[in-house]
C-alpha atoms as a PDB file:
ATOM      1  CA  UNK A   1      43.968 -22.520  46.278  1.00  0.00           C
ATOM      2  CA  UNK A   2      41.907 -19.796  45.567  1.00  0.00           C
ATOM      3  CA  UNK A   3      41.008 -17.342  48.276  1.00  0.00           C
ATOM      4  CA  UNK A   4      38.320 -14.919  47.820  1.00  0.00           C
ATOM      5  CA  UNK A   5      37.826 -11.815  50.657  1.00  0.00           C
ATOM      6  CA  UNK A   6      36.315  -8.508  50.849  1.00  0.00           C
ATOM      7  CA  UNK A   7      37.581  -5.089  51.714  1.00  0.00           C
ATOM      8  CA  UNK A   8      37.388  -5.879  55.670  1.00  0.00           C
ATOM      9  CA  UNK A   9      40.412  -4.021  57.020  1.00  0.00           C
ATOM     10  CA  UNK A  10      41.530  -6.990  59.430  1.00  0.00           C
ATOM     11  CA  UNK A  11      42.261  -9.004  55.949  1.00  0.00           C
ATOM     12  CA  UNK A  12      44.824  -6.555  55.363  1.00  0.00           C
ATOM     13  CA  UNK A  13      46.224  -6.179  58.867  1.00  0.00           C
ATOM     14  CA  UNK A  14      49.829  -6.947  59.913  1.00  0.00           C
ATOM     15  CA  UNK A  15      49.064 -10.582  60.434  1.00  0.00           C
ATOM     16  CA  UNK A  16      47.730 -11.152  57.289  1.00  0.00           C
ATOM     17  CA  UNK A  17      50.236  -9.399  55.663  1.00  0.00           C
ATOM     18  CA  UNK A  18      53.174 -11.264  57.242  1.00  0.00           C
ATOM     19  CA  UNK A  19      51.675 -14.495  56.013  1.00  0.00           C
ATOM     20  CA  UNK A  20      51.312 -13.879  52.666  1.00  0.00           C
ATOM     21  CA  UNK A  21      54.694 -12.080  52.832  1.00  0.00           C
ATOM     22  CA  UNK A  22      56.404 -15.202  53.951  1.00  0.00           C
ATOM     23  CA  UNK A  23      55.766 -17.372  50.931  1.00  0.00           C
ATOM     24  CA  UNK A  24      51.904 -17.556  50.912  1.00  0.00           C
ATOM     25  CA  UNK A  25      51.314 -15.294  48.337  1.00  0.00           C
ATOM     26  CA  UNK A  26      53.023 -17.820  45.870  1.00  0.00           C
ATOM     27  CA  UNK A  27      50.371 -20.766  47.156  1.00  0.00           C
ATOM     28  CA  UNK A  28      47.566 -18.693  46.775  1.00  0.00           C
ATOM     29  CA  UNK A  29      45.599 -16.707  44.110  1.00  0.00           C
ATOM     30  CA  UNK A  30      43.752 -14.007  45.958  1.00  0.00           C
ATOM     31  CA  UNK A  31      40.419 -12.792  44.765  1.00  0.00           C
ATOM     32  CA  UNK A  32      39.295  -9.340  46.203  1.00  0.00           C
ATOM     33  CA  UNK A  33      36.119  -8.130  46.506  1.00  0.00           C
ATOM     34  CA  UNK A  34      35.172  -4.491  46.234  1.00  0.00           C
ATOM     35  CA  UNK A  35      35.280  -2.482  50.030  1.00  0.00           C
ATOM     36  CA  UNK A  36      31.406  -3.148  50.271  1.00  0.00           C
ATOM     37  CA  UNK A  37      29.926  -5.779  48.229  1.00  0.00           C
ATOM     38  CA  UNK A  38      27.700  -8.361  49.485  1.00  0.00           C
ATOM     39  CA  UNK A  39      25.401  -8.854  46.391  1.00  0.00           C
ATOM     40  CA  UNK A  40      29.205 -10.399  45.324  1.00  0.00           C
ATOM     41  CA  UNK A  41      30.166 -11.882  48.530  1.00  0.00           C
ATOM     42  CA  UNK A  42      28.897 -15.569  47.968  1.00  0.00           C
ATOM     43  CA  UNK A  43      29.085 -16.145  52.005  1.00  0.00           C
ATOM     44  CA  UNK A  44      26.426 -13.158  52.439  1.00  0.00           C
ATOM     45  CA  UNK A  45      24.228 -15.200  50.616  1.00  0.00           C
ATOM     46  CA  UNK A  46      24.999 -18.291  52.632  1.00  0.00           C
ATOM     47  CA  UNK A  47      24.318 -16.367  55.647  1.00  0.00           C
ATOM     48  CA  UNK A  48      21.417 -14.650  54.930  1.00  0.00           C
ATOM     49  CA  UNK A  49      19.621 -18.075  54.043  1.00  0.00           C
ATOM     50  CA  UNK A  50      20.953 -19.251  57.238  1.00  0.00           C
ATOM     51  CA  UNK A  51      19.132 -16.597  59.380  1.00  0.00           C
ATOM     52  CA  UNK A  52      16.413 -16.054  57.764  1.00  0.00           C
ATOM     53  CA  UNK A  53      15.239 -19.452  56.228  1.00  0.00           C
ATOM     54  CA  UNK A  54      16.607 -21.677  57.632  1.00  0.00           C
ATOM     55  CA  UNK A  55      17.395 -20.787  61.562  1.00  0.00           C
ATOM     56  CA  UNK A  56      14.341 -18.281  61.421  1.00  0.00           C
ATOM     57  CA  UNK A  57      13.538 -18.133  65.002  1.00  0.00           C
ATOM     58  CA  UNK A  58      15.848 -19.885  66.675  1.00  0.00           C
ATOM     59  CA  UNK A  59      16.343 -19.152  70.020  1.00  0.00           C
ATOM     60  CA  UNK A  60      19.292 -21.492  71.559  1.00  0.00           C
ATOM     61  CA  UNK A  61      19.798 -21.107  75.318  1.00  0.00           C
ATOM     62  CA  UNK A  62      23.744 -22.036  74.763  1.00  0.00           C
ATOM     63  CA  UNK A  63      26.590 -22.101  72.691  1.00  0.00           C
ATOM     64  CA  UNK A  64      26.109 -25.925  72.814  1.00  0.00           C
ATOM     65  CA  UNK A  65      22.645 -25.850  71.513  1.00  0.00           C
ATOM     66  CA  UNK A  66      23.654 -23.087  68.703  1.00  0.00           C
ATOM     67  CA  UNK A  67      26.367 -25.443  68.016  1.00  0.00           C
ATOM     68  CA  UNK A  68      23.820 -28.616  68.118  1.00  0.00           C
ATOM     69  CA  UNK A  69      21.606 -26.983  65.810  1.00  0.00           C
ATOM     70  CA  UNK A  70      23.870 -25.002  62.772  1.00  0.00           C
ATOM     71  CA  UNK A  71      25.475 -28.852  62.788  1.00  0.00           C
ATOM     72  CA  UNK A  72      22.260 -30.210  61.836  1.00  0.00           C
ATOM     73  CA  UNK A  73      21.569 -27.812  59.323  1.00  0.00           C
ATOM     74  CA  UNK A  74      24.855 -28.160  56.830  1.00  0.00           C
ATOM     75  CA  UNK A  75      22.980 -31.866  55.240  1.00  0.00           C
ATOM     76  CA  UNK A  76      20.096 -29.302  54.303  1.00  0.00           C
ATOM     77  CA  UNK A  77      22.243 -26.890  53.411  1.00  0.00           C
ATOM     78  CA  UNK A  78      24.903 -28.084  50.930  1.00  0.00           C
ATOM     79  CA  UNK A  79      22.629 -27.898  47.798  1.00  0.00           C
ATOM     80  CA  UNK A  80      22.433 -24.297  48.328  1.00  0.00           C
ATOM     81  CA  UNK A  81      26.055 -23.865  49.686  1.00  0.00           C
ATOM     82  CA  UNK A  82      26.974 -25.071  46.373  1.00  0.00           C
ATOM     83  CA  UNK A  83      25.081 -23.702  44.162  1.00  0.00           C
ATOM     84  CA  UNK A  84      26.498 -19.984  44.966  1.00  0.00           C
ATOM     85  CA  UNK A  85      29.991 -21.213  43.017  1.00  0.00           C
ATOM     86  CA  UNK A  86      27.677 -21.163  39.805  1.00  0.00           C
ATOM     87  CA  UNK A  87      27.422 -17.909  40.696  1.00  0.00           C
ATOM     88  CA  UNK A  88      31.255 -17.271  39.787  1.00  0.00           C
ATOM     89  CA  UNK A  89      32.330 -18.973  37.212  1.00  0.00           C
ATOM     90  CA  UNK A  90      35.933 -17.578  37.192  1.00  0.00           C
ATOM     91  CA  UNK A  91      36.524 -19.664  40.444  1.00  0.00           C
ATOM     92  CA  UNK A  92      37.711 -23.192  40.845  1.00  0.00           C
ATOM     93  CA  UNK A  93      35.305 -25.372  42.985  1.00  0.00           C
ATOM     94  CA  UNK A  94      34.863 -28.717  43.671  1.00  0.00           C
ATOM     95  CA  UNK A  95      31.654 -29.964  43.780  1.00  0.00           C
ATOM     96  CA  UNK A  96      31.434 -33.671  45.973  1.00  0.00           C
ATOM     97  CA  UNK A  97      30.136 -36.156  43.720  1.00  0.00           C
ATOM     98  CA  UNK A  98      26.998 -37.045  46.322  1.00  0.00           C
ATOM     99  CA  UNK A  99      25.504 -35.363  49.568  1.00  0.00           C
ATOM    100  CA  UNK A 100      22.579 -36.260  52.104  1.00  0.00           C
ATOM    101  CA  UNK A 101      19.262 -37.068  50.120  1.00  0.00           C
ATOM    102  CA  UNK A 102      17.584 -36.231  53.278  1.00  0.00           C
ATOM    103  CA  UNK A 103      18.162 -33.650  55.904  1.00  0.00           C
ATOM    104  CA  UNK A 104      18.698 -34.381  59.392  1.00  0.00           C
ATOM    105  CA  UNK A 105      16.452 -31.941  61.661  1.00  0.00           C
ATOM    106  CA  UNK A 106      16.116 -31.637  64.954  1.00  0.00           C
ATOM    107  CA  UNK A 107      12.460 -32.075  66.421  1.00  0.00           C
ATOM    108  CA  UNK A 108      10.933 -28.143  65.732  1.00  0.00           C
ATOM    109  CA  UNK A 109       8.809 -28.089  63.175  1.00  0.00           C
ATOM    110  CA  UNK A 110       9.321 -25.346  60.902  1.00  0.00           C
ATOM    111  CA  UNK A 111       7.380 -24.611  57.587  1.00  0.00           C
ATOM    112  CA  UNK A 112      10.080 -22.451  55.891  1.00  0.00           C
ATOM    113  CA  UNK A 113      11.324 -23.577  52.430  1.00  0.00           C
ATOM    114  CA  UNK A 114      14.610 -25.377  51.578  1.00  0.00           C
ATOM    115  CA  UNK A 115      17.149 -23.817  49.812  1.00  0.00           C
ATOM    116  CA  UNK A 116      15.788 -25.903  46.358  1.00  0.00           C
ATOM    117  CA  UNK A 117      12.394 -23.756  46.955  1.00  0.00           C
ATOM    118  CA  UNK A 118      10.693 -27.001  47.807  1.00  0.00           C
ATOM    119  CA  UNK A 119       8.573 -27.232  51.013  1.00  0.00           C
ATOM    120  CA  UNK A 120       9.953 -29.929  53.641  1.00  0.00           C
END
């Protein structure tokens, strides 16, 4: 498994290192980031779309709702989720072989374009 981080200091706190001290490090192959990276980080990209694309505007009144509504944006997202591994080539993914043709949304109507630069 390959496990890619950045230079957050809680990734190299006690914890962590007591983990990969106890055998983990042999099951792993760690991939580290520079300190401050994000143009790197492929999950800055992920949530960056996520705010402001895709949840632009959102205003949820829970944690239920917030929870309702990032759940019925992952069919829309996974093109672009997995599109950022092309981005790294020196990491193992695995791609699924299909994924939702057609994204479940909840009823607001929003104009903003999907991650394949299409408009809905």
């Amino acid at each position: 498994m390959t496990v890619v981080w950045d230079g957050l200091p809680v990734h190299w706190g006690t914890d962590v290192r007591t983990f990969l001290s106890g055998g983990a490090a042999q099951r792993l192959h760690l991939e580290q980031l520079p300190s401050y990276a994000p143009d790197l980080n492929p999950d800055e990209g992920v949530w960056n779309w996520l705010k402001y694309v895709e949840m632009k505007n959102l205003c949820c009144r829970s944690l239920d709702q917030l929870k309702l509504e990032s759940g019925l944006v992952v069919p829309t997202a996974q093109p672009a989720l997995y599109s950022y591994p092309q981005q790294f080539p020196s990491l193992l993914w695995r791609r699924p072989s299909r994924w939702p043709t057609a994204p479940l949304r909840c009823g607001r109507a929003t104009s903003a374009p999907s991650p394949s630069g299409s408009r809905r």
